[in-house]
Protein backbone atom coordinates (compact mmCIF):
# COMPACT_ATOMS: atom_id res chain seq x y z
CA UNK A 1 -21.35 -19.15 7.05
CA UNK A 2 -17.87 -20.43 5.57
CA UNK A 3 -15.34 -19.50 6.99
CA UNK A 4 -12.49 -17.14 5.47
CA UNK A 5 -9.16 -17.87 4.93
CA UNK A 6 -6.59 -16.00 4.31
CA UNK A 7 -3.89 -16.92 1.56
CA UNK A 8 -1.07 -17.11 4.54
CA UNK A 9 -3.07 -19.68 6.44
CA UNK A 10 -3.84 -21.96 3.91
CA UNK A 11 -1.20 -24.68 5.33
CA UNK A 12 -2.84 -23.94 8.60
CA UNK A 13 -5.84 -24.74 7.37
CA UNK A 14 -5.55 -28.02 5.77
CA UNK A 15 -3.77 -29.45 8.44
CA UNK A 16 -6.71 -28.59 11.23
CA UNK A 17 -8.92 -30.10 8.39
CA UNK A 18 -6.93 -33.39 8.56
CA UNK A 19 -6.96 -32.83 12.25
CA UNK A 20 -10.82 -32.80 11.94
CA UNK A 21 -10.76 -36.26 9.97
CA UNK A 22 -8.70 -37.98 11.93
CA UNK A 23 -10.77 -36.87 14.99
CA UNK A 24 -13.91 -38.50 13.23
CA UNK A 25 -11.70 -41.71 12.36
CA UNK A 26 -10.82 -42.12 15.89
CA UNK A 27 -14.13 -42.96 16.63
CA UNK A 28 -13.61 -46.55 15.09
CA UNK A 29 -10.07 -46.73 14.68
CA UNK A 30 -6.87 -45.98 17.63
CA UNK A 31 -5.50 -42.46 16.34
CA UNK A 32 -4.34 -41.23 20.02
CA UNK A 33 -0.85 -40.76 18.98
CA UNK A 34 -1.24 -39.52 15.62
CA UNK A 35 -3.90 -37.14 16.67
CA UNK A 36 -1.05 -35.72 19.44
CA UNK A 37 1.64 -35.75 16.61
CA UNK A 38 -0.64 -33.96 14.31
CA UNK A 39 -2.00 -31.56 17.07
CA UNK A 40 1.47 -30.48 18.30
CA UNK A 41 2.52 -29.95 14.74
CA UNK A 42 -0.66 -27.66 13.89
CA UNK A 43 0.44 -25.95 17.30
CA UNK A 44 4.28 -24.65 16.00
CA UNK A 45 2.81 -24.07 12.66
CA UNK A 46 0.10 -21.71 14.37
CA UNK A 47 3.31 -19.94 16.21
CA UNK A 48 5.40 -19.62 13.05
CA UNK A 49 2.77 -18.82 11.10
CA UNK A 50 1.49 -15.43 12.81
CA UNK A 51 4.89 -14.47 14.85
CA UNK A 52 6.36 -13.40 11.69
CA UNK A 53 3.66 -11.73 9.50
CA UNK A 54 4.57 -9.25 6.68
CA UNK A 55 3.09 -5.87 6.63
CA UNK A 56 0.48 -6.59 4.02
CA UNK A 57 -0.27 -9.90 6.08
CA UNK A 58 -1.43 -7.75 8.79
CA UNK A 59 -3.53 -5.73 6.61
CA UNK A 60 -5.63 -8.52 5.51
CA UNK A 61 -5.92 -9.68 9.15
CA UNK A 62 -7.26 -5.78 9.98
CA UNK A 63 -9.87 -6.74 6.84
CA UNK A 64 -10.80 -9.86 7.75
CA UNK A 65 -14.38 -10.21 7.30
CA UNK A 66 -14.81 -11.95 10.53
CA UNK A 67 -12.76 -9.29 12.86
CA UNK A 68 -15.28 -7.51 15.79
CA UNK A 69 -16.80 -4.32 14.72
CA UNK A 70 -17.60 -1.10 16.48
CA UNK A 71 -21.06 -2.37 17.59
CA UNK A 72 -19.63 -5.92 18.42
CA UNK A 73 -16.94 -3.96 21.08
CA UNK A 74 -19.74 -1.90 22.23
CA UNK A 75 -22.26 -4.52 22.74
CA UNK A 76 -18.84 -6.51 24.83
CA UNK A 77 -17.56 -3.10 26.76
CA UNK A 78 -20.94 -1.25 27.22
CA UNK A 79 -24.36 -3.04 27.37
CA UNK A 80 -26.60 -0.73 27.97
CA UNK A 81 -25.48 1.90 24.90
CA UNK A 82 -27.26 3.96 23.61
CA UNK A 83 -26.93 5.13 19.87
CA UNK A 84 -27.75 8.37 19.33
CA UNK A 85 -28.58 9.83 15.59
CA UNK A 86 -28.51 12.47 13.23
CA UNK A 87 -25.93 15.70 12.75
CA UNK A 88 -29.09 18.04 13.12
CA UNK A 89 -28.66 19.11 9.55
CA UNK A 90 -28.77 16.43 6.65
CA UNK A 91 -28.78 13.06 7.77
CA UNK A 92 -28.16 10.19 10.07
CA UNK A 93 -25.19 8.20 8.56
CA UNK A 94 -24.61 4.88 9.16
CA UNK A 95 -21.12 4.60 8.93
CA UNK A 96 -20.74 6.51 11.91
CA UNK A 97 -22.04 5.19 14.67
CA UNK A 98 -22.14 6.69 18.79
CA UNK A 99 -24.10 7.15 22.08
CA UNK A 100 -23.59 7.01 25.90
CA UNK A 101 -23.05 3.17 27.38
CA UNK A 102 -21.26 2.85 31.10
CA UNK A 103 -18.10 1.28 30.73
CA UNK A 104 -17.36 -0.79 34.27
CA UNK A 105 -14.72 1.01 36.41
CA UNK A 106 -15.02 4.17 34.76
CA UNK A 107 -19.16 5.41 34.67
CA UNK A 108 -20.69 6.50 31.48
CA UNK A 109 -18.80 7.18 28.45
CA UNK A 110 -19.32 8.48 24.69
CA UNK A 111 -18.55 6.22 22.48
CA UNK A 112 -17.85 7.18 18.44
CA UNK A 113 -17.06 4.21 16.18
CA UNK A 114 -16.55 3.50 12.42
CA UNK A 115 -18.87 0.61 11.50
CA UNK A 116 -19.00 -1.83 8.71
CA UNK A 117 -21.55 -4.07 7.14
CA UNK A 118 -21.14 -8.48 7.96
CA UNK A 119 -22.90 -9.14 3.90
CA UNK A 120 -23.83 -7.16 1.12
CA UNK A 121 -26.77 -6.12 2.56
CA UNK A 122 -25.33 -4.42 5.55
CA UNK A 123 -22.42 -3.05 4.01
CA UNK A 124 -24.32 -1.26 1.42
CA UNK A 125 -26.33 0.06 4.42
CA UNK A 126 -23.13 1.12 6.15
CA UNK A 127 -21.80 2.85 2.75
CA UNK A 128 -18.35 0.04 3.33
CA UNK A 129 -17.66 2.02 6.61
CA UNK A 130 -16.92 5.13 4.38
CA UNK A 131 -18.39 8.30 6.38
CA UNK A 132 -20.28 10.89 4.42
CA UNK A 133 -19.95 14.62 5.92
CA UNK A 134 -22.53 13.73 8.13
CA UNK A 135 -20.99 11.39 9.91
CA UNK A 136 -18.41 13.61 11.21
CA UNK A 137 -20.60 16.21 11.77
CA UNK A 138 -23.00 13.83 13.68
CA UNK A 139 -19.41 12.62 15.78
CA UNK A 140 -18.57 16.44 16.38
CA UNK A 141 -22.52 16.66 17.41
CA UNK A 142 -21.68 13.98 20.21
CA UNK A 143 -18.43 15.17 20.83
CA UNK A 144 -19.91 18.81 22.09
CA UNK A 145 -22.81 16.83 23.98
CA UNK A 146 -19.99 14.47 26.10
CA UNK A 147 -17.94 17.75 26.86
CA UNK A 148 -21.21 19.41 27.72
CA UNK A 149 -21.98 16.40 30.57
CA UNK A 150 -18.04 15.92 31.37
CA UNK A 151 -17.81 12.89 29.93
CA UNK A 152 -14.70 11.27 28.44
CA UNK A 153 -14.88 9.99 24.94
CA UNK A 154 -13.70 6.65 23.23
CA UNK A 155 -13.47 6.53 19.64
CA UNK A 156 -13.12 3.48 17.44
CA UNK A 157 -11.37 3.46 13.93
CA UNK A 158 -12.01 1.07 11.31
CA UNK A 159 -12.75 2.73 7.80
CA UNK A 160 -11.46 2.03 4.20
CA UNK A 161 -11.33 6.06 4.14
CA UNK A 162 -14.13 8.56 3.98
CA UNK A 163 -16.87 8.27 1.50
CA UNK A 164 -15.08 9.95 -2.04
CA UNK A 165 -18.38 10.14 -4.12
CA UNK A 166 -19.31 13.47 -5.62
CA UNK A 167 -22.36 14.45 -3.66
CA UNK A 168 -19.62 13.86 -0.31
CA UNK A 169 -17.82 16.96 -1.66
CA UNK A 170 -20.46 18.87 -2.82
CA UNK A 171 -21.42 18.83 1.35
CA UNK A 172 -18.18 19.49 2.46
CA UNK A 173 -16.24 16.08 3.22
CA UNK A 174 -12.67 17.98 3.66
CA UNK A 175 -14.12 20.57 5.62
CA UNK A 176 -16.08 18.26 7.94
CA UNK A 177 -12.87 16.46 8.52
CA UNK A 178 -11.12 19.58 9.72
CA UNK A 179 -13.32 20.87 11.38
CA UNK A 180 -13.33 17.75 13.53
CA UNK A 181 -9.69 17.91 14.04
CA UNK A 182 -10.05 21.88 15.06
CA UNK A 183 -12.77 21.55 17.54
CA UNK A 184 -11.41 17.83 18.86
CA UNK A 185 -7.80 19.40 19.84
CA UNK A 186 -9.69 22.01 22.20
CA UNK A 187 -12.82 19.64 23.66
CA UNK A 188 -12.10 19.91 27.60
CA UNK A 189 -12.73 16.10 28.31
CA UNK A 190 -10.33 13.02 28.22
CA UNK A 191 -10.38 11.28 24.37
CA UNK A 192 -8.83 7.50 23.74
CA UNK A 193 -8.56 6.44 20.14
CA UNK A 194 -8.33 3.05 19.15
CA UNK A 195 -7.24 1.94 16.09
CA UNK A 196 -9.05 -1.56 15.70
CA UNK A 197 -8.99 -2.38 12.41
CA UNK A 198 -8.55 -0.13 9.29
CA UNK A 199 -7.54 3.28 9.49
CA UNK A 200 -7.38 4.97 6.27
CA UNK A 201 -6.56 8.66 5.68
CA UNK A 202 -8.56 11.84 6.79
CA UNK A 203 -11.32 9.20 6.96
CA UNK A 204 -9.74 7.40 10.13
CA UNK A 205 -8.31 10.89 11.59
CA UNK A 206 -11.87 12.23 10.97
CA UNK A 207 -12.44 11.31 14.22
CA UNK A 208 -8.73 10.16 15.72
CA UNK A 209 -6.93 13.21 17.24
CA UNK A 210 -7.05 12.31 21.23
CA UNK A 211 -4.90 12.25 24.49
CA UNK A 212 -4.14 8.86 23.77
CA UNK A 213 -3.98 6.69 20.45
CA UNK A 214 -4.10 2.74 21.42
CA UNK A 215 -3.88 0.00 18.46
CA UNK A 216 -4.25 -3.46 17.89
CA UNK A 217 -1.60 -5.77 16.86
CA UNK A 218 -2.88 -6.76 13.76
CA UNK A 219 -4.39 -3.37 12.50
CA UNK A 220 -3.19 -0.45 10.37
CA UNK A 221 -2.93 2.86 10.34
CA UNK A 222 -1.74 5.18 7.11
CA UNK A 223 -2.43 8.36 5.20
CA UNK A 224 -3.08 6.21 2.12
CA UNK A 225 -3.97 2.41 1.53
CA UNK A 226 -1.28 0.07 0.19
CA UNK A 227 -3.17 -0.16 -3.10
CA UNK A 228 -4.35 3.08 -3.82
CA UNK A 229 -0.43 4.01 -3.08
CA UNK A 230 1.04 1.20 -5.58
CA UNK A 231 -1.73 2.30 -8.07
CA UNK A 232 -0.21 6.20 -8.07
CA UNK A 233 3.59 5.03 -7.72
CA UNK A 234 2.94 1.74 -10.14
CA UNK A 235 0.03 2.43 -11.67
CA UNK A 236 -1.09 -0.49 -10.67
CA UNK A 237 -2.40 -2.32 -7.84
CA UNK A 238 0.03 -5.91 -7.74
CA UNK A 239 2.66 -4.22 -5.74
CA UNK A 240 0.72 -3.26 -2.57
CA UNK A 241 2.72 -5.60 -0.75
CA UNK A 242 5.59 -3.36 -1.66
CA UNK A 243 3.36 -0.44 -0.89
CA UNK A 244 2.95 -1.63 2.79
CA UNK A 245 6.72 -2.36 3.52
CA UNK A 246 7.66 1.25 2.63
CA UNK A 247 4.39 3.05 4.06
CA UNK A 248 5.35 1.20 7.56
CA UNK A 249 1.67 0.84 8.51
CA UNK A 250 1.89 -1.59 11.47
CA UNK A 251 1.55 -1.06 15.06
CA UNK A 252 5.08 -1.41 15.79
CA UNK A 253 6.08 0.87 12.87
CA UNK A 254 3.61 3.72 14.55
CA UNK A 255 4.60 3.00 17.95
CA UNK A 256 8.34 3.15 17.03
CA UNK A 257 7.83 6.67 15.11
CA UNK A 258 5.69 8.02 18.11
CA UNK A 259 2.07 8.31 16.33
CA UNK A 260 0.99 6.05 18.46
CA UNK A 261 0.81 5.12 22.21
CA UNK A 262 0.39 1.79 22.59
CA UNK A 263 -0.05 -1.81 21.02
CA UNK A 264 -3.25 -3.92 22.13
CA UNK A 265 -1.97 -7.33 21.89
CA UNK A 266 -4.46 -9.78 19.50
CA UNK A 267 -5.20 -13.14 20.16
CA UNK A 268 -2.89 -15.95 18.43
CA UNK A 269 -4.56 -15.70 14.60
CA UNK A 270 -6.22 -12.27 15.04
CA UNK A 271 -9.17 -10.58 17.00
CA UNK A 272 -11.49 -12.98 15.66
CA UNK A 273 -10.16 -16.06 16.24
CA UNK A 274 -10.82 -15.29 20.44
CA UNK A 275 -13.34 -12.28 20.06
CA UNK A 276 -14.30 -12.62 24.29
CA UNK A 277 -10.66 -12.58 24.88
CA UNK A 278 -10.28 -8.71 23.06
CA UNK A 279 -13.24 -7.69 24.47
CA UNK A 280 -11.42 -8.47 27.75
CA UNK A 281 -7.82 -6.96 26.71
CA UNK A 282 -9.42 -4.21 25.45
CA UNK A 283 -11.81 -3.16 28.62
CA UNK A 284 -8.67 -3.61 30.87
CA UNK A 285 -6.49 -1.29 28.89
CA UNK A 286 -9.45 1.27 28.31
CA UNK A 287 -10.45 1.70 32.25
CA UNK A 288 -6.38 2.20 32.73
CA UNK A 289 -5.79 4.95 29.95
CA UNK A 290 -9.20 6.82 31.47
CA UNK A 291 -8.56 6.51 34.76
CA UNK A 292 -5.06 8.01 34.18
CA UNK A 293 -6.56 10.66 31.65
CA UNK A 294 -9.39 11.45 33.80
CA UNK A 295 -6.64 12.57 37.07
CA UNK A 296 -4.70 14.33 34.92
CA UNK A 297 -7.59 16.32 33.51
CA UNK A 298 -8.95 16.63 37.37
CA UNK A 299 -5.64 17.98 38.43
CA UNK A 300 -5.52 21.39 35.27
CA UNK A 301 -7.44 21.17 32.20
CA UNK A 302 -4.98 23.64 30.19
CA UNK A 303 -1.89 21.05 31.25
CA UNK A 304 -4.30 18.59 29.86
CA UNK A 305 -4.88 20.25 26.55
CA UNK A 306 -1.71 21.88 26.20
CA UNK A 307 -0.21 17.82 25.95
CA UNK A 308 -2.88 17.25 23.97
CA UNK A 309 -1.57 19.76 21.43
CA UNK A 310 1.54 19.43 21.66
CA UNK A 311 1.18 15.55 21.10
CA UNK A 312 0.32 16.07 17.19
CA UNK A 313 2.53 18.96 17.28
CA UNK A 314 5.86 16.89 17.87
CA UNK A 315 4.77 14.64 15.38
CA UNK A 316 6.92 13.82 12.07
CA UNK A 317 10.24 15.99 11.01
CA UNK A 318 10.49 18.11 8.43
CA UNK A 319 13.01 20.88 7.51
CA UNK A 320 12.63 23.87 5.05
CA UNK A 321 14.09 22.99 2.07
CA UNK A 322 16.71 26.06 1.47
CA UNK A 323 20.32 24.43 0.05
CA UNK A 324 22.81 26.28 2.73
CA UNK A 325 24.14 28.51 0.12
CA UNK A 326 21.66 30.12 -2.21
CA UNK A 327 21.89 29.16 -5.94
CA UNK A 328 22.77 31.80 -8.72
CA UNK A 329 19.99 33.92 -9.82
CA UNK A 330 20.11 33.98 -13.68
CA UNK A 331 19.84 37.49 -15.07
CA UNK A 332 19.46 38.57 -18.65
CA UNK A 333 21.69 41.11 -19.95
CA UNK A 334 20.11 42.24 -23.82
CA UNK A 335 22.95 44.00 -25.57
CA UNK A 336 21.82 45.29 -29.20
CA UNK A 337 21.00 42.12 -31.28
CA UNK A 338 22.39 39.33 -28.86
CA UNK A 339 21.14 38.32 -25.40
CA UNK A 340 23.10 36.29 -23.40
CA UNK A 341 22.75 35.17 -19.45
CA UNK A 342 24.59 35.96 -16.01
CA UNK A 343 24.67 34.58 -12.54
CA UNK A 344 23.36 37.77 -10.33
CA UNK A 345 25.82 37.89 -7.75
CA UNK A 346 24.86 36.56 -4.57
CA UNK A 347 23.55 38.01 -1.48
């Protein structure tokens, strides 16, 4: 398979492919100290390259066609998972995938991802990670089985949005969604969300209201993608890199403004430059955030959900949008043939 690169790391690039040549040349020819010139150079390129990424920079890192799935953590974190299928009333959808697999330190867990499709093939299969109504009604399914067993739940976000085709509505998309959020802010069992990729509107939230929202470096989290946003504001889609510096999508953006908890740091390039190495981060952090959830939940479950709620309570500010002193109500006066208007007195 060829491997993807991104416009950013083109310089990268074609300096590890003279790298490459040079190695080959040095097989006949003494290239020692130009291959350490050239490999110390491709080193503080590497470092300037990805320390200082723009906001749409990241987003094409979170799409990268290379970056671990859902199935890809599970298969790391959980071996022996199980997927489980169906929402009992439809369908099984793809895009959705969960089961039980024993996470090490912590015992068995549900876990509810977002997957996508590796060609053409599979992401047809996968509807492009875009759920379908049954998909969240197949996560609420597993949801209600894990709080059943007293089991704590990990979900996985990485979704271009839900799925916005007609025969979605006509089965209740918006209503699946919130009726996930209602029933996931009262389930009496520890949830961790983890942003690892793309997390696109009610199609990421879907299943992402928890005790504790994690994300990695590189992904992205927002109530609208950068080009869908430039196309309404624009109408058109060449300013999404302008779209993503004033949507603040990152992870520090989110951790800053308090939607999220925590920042998973990537490997140098992006998850899937050291895939292992995530896998790793990511197991560490999870068996903290559960063994942390999982005594405070021991200890009073209405504490528990009472943080819960008042987690996506605090979120955001708003105010109510009266002026301090109410504007003059116009009033018409008719007086035989002419009309003419007054400012009511105020109250």
């Amino acid at each position: 398979m060829a491997k993807t690169v991104l416009d950013f790391e083109k310089p990268l690039d074609d300096l590890e492919k003279k790298f490459q040549e040079m190695l080959a040349l040095s097989e006949t020819v003494e290239l020692s100290k130009e291959l350490a010139a050239l490999r110390e150079q491709i080193e503080v390129l590497t470092r300037e390259t990805y320390q200082h990424l723009t906001r749409w920079q990241r987003v094409q890192l979170a799409r990268h066609p290379d970056r671990p799935y859902t199935l890809d953590y599970l298969q790391a974190l959980a071996p022996d998972f199980i997927e489980l299928h169906g929402d009992r009333g439809v369908r099984d959808d793809p895009a959705v995938v969960g089961g039980f697999g024993t996470l090490a330190g912590i015992g068995s867990v549900m876990w509810i991802g977002h997957q996508k499709g590796r060609d053409t093939k599979q992401n047809v299969f996968r509807n492009f990670g875009m759920p379908n109504p049954e998909g969240y009604r197949k996560a609420l399914r597993l949801m209600k089985l894990a709080e059943k067993f007293g089991k704590p739940i990990v979900t996985l976000l990485d979704t271009p949005g839900a799925y916005p085709g007609i025969e979605a509505e006509e089965r209740g998309q918006a209503e699946a969604i919130a009726r996930n959020l209602f029933e996931m802010a009262k389930l009496e069992v520890p949830i961790v969300v983890v942003i690892i990729g793309e997390g696109a509107s009610g199609g990421a939230l879907g299943i992402g209201l928890g005790d504790r929202i994690l994300m990695l470096e590189n992904a992205w989290y927002s109530v609208i993608s950068p080009e869908s946003c430039s196309s309404i504001l624009w109408r058109s889609w060449n300013f999404k890199e302008q779209a993503s510096e004033a949507l603040k999508l990152t992870a520090p953006d989110l951790l800053a403004s308090g939607v999220i908890d925590r920042i998973l740091p990537e490997p140098v390039g992006g998850a899937h430059r050291a895939p292992a190495d995530m896998f790793e981060t990511l197991r560490e952090i999870l068996v903290q955030e559960l063994t942390t959830l999982r005594n405070e939940w021991v200890i009073e479950t209405s504490s528990a959900l009472a943080r819960r709620a008042e987690k996506f309570s605090s979120m955001g500010m708003w105010n109510d949008g009266l002026p301090a002193t109410p504007p003059a109500i116009p009033r018409i006066i008719t007086t035989g043939e002419s009309t003419s208007f007054h400012a009511a007195p105020q109250v």
